[in-house]
PDB file of N, CA and C in Angstrom:
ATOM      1  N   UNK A   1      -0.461 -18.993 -26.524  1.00  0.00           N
ATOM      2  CA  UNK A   1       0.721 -18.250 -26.088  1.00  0.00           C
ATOM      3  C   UNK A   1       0.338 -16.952 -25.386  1.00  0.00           C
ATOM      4  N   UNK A   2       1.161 -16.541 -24.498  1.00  0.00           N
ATOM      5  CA  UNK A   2       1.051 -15.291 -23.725  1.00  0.00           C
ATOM      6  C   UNK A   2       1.233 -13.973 -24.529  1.00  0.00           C
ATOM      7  N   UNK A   3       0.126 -13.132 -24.567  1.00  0.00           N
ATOM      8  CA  UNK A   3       0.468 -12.129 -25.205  1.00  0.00           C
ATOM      9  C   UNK A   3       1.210 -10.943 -24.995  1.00  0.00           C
ATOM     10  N   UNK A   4       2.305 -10.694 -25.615  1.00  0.00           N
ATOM     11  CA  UNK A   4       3.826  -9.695 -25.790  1.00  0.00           C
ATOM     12  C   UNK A   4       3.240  -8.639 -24.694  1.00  0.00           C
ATOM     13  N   UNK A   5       1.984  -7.960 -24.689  1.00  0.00           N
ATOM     14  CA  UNK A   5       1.762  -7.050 -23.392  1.00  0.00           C
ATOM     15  C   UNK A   5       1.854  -7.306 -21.774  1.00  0.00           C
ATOM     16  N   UNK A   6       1.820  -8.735 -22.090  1.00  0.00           N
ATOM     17  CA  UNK A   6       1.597  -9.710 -20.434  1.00  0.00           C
ATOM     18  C   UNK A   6       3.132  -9.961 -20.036  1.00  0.00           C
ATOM     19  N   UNK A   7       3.623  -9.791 -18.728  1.00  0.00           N
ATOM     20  CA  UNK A   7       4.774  -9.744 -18.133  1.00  0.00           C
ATOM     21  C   UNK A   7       4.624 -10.347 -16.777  1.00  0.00           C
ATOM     22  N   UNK A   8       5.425 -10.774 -16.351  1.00  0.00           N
ATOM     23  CA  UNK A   8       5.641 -11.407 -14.721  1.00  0.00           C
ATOM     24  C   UNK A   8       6.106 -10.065 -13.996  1.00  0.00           C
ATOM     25  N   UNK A   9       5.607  -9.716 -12.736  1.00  0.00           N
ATOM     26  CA  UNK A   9       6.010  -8.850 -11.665  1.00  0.00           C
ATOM     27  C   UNK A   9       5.912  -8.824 -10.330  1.00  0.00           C
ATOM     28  N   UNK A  10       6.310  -8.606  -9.601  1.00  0.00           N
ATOM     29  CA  UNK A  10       6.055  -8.877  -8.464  1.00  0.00           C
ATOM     30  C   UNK A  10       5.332  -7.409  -7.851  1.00  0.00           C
ATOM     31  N   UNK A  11       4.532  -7.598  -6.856  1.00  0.00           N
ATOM     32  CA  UNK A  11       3.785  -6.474  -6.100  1.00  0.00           C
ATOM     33  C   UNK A  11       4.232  -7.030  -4.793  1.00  0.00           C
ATOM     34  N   UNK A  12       3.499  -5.472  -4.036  1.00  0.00           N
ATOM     35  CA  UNK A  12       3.522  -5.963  -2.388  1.00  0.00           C
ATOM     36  C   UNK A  12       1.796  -5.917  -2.047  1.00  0.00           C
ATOM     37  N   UNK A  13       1.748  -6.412  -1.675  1.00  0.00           N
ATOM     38  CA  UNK A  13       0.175  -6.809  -0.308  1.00  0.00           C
ATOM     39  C   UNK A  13       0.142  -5.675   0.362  1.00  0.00           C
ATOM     40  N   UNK A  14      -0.361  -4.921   0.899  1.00  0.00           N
ATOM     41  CA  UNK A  14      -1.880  -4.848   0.855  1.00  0.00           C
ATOM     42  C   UNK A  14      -2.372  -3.626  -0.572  1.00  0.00           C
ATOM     43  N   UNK A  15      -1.006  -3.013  -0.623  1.00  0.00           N
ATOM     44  CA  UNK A  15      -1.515  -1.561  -1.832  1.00  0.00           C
ATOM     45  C   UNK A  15      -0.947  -2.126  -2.987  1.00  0.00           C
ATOM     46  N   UNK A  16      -0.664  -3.403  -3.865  1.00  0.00           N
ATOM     47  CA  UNK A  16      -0.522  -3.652  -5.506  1.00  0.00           C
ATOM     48  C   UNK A  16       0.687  -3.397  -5.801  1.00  0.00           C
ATOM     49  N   UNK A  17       1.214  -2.579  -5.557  1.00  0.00           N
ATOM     50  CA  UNK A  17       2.233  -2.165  -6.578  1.00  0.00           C
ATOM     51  C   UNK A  17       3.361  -2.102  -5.653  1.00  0.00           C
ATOM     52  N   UNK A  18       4.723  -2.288  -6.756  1.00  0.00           N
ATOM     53  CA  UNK A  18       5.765  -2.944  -5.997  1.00  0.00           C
ATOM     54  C   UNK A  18       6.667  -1.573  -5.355  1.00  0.00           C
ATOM     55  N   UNK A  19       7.100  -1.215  -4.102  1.00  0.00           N
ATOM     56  CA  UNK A  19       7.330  -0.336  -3.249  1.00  0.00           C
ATOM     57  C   UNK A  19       9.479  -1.162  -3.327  1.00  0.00           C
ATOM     58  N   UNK A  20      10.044  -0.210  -2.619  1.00  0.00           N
ATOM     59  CA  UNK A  20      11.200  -0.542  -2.313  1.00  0.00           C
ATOM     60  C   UNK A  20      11.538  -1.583  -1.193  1.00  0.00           C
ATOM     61  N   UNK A  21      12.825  -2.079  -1.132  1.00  0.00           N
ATOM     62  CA  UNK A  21      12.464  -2.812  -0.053  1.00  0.00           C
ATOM     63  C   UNK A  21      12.421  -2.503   0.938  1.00  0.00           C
ATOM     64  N   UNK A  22      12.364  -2.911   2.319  1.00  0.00           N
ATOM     65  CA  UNK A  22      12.067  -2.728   3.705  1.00  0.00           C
ATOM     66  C   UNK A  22      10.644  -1.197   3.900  1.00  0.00           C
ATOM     67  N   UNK A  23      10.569  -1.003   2.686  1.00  0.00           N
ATOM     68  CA  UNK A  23       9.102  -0.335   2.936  1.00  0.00           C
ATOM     69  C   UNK A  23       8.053  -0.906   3.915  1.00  0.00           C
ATOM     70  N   UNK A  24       7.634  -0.772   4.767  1.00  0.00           N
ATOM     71  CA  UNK A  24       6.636  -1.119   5.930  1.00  0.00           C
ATOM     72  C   UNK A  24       5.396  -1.107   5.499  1.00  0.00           C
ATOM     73  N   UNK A  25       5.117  -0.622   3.976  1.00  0.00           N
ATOM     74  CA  UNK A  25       3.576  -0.567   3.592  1.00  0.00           C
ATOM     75  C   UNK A  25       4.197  -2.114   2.879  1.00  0.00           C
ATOM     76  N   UNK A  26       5.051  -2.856   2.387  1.00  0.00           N
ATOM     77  CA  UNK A  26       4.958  -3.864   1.772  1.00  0.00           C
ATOM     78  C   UNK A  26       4.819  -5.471   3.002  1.00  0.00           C
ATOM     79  N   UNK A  27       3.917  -5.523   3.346  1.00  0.00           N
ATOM     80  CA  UNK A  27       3.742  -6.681   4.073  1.00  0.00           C
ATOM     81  C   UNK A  27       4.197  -8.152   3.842  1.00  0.00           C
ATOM     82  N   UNK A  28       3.872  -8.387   2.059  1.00  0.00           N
ATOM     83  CA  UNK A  28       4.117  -9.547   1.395  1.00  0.00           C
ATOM     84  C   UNK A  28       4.067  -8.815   0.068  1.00  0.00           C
ATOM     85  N   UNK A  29       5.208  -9.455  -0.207  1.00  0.00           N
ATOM     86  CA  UNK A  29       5.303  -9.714  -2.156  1.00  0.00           C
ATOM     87  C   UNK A  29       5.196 -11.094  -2.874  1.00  0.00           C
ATOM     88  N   UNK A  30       4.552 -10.402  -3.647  1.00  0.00           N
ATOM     89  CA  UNK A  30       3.672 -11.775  -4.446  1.00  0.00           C
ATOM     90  C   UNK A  30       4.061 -11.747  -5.803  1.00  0.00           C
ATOM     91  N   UNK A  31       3.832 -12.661  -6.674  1.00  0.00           N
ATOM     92  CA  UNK A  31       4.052 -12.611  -8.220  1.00  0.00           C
ATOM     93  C   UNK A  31       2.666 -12.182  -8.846  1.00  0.00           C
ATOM     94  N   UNK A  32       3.135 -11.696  -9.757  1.00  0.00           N
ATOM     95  CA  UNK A  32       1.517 -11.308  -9.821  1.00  0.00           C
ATOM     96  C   UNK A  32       2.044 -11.218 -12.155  1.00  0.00           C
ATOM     97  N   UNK A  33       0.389 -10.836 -12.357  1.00  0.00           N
ATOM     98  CA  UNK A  33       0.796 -10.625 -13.589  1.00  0.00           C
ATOM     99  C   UNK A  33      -0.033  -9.541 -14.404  1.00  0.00           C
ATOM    100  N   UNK A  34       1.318  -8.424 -15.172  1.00  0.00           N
ATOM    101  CA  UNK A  34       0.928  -7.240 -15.499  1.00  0.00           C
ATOM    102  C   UNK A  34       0.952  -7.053 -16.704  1.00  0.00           C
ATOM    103  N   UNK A  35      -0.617  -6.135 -17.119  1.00  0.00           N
ATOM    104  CA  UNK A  35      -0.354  -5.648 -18.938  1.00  0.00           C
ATOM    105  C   UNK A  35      -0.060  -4.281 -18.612  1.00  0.00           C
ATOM    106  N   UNK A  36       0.969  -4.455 -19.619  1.00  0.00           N
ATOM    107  CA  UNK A  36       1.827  -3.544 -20.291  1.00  0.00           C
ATOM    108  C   UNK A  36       2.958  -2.807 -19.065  1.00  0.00           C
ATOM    109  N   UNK A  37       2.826  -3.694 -17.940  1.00  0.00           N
ATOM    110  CA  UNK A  37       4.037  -3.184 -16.942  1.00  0.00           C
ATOM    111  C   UNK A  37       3.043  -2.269 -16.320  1.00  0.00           C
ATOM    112  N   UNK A  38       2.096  -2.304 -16.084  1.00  0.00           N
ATOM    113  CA  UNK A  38       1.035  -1.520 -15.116  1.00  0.00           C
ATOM    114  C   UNK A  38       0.677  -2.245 -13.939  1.00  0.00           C
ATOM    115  N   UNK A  39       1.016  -1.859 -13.008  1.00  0.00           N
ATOM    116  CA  UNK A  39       0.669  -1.985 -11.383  1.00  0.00           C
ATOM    117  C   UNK A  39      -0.032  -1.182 -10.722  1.00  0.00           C
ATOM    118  N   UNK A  40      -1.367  -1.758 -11.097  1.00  0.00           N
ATOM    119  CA  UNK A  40      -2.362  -0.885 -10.648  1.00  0.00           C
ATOM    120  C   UNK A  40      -2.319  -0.883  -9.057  1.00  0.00           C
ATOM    121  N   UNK A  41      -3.105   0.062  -8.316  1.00  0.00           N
ATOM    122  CA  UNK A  41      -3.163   0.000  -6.810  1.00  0.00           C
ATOM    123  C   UNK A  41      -4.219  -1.124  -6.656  1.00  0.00           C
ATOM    124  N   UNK A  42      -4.419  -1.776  -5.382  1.00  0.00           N
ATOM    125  CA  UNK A  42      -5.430  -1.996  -5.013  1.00  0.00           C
ATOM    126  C   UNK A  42      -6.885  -1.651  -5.446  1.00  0.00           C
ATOM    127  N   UNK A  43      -8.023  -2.387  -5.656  1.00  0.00           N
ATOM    128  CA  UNK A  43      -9.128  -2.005  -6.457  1.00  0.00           C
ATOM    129  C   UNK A  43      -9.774  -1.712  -4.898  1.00  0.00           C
ATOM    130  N   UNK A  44     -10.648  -1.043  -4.551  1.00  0.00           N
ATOM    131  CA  UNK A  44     -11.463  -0.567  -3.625  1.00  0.00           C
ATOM    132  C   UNK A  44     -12.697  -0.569  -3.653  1.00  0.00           C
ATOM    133  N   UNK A  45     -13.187  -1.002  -2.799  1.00  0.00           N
ATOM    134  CA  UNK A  45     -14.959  -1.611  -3.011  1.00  0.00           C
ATOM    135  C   UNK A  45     -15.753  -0.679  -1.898  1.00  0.00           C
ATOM    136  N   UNK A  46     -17.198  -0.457  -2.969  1.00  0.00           N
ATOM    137  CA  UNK A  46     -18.092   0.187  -2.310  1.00  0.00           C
ATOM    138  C   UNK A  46     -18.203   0.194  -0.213  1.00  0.00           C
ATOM    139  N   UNK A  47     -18.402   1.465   0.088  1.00  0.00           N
ATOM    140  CA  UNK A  47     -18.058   1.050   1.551  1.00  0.00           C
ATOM    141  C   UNK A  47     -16.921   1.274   2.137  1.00  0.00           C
ATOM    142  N   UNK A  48     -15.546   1.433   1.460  1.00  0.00           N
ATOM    143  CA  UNK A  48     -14.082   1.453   1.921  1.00  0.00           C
ATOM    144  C   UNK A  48     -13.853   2.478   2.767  1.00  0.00           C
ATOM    145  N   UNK A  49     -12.858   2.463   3.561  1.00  0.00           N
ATOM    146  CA  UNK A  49     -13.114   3.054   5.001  1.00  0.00           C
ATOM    147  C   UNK A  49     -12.994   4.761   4.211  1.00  0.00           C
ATOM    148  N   UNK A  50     -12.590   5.445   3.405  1.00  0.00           N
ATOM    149  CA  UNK A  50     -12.558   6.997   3.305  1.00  0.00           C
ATOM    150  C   UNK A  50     -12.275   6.794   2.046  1.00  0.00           C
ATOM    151  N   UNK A  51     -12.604   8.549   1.676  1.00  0.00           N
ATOM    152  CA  UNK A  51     -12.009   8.669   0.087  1.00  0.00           C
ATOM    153  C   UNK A  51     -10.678   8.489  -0.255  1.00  0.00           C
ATOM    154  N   UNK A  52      -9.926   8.424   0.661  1.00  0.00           N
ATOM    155  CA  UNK A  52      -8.011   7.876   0.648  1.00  0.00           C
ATOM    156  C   UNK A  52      -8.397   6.588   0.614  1.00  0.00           C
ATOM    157  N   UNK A  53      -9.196   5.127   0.212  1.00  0.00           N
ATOM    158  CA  UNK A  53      -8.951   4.285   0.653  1.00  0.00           C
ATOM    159  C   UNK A  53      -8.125   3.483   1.242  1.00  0.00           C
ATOM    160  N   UNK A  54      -6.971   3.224   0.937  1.00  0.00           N
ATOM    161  CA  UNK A  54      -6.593   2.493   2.028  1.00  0.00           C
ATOM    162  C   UNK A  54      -4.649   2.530   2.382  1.00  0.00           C
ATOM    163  N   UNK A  55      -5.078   3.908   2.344  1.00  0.00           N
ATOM    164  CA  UNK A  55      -3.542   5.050   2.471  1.00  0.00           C
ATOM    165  C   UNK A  55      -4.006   6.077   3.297  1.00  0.00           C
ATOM    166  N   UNK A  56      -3.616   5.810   4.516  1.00  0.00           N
ATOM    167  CA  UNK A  56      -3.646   6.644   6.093  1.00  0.00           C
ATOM    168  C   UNK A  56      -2.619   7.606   6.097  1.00  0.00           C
ATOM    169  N   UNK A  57      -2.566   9.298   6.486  1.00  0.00           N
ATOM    170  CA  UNK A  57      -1.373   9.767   6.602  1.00  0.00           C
ATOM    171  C   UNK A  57      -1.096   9.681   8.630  1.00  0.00           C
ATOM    172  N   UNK A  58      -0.041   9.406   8.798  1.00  0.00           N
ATOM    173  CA  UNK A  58       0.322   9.009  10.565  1.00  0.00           C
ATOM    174  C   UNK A  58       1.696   9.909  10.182  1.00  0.00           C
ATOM    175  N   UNK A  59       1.264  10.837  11.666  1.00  0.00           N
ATOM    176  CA  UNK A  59       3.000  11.543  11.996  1.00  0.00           C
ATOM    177  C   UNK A  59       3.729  10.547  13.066  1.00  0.00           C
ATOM    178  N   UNK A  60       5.105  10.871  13.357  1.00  0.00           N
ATOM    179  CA  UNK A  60       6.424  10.161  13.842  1.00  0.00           C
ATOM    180  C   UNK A  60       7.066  11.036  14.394  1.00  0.00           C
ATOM    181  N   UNK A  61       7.849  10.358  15.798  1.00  0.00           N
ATOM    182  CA  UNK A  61       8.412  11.231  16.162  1.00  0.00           C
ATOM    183  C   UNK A  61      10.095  10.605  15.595  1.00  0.00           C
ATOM    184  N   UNK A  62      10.995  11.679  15.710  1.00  0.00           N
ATOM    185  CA  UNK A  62      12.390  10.903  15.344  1.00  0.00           C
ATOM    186  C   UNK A  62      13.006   9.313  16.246  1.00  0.00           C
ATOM    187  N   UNK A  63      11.738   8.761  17.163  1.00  0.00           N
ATOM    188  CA  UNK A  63      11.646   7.288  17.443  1.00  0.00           C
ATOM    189  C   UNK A  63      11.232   6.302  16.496  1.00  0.00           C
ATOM    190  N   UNK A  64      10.206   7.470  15.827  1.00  0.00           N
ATOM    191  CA  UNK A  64       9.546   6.401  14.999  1.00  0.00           C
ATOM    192  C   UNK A  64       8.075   6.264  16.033  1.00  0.00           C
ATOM    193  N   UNK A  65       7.948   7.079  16.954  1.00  0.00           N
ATOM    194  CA  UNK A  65       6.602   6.185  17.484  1.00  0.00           C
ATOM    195  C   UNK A  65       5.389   7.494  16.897  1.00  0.00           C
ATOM    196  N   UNK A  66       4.020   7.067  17.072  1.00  0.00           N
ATOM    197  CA  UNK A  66       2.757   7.664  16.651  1.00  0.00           C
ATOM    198  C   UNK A  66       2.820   9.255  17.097  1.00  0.00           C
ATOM    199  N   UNK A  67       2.629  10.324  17.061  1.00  0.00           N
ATOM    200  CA  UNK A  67       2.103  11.190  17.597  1.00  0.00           C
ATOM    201  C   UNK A  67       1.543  12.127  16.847  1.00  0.00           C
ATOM    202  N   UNK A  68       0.967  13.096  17.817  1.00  0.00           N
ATOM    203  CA  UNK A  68      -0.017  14.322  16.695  1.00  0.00           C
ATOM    204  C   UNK A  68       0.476  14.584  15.761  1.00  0.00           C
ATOM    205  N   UNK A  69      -0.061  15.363  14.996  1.00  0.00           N
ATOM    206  CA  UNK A  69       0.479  16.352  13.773  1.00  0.00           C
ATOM    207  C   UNK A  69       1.014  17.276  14.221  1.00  0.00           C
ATOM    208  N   UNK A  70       0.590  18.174  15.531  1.00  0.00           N
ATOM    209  CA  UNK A  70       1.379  19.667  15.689  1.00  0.00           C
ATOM    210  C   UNK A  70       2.290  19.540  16.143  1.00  0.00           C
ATOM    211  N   UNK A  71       2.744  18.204  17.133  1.00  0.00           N
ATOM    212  CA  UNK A  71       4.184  17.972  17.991  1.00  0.00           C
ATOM    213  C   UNK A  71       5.338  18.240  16.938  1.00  0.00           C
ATOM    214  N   UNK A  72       6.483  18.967  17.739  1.00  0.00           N
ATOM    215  CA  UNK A  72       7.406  19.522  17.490  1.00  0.00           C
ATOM    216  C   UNK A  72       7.989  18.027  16.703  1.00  0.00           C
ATOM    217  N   UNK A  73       8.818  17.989  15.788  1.00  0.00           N
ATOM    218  CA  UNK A  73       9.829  17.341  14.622  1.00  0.00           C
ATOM    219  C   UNK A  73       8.508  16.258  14.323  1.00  0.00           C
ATOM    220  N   UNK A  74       7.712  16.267  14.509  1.00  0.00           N
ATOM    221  CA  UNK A  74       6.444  15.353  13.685  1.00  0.00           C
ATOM    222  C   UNK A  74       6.765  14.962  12.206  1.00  0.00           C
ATOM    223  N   UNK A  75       7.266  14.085  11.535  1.00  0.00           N
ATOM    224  CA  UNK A  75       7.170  13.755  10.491  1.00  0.00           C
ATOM    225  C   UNK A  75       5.749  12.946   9.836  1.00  0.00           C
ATOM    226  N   UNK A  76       5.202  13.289   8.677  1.00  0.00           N
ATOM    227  CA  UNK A  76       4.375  12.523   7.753  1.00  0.00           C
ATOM    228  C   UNK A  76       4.366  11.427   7.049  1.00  0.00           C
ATOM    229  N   UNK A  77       3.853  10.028   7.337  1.00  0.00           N
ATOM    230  CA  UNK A  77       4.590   9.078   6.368  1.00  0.00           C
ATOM    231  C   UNK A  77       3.006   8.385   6.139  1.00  0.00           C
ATOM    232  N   UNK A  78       3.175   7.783   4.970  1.00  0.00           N
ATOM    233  CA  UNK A  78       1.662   7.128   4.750  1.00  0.00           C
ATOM    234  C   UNK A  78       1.984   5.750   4.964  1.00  0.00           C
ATOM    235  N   UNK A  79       0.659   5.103   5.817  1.00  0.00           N
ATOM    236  CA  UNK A  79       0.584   3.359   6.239  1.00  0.00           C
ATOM    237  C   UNK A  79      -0.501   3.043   5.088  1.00  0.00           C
ATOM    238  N   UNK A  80      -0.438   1.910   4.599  1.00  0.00           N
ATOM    239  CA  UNK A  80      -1.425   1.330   3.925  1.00  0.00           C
ATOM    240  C   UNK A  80      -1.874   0.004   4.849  1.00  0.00           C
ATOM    241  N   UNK A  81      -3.576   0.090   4.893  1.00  0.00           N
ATOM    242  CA  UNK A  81      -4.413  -0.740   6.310  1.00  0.00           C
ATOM    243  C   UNK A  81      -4.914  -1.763   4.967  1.00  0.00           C
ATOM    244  N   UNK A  82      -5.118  -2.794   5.661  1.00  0.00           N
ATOM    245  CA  UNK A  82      -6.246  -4.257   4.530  1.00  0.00           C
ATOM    246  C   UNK A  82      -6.808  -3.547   4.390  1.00  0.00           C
ATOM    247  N   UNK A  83      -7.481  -3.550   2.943  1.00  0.00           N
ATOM    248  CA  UNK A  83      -8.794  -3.233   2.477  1.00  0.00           C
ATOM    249  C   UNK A  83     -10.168  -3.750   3.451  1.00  0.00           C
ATOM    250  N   UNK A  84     -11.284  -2.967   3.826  1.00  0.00           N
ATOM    251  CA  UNK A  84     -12.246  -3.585   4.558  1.00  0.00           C
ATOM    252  C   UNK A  84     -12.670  -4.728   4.606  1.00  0.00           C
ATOM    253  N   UNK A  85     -13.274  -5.188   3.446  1.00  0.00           N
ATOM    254  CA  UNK A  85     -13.568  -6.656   3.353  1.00  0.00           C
ATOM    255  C   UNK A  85     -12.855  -7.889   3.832  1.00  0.00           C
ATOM    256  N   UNK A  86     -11.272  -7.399   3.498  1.00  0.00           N
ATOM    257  CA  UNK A  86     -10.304  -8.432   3.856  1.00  0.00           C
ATOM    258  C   UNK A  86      -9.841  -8.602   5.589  1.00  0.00           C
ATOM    259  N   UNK A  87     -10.342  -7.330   6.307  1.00  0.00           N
ATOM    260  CA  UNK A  87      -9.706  -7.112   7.900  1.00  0.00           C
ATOM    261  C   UNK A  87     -10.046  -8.244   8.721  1.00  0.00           C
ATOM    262  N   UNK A  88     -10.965  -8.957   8.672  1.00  0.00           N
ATOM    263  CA  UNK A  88     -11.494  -9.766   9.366  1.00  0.00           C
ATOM    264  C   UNK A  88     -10.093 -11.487   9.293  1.00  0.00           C
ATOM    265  N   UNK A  89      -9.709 -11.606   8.270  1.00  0.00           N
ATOM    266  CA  UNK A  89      -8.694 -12.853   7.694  1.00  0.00           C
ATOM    267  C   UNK A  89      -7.271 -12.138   8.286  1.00  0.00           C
TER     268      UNK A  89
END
């Protein structure tokens, strides 16, 4: 039998843990299965692109498209990229 700490949950792909919907870091949600209701992040392997592994901060303009940090109404939002190993699939 399954033990009372083990639960069904769903996550999103590529960062683990389950985000709201239409979040843009959630690519795919998957079922997955959690002790004690813990959704860990993504595990990160020797080599990973920075010490943020794999949570980029990117500014926006009120389009929504890429630009600097100093441009005027620049907003901050974090993208989560595949983990290295996986970029190639």
């Amino acid at each position: 039998p399954r033990p009372a700490t083990v639960s069904q949950g769903t996550i999103c792909w590529p960062g683990g843990q389950d985000l709201p919907a239409g979040d843009s870091n959630c690519r795919r949600r998957l079922a997955s299965w959690l002790l004690d209701a813990s959704q860990p992040p993504t595990l990160l392997l020797p080599g990973q692109e920075s010490v943020r592994g794999i949570r980029f901060p990117v500014w926006r303009n009120e389009h929504g498209e890429r630009v600097a940090a100093d441009c005027p109404g620049a907003r901050e939002s974090q993208v989560e990229v595949w983990p290295l190993p996986l970029d190639p699939w």
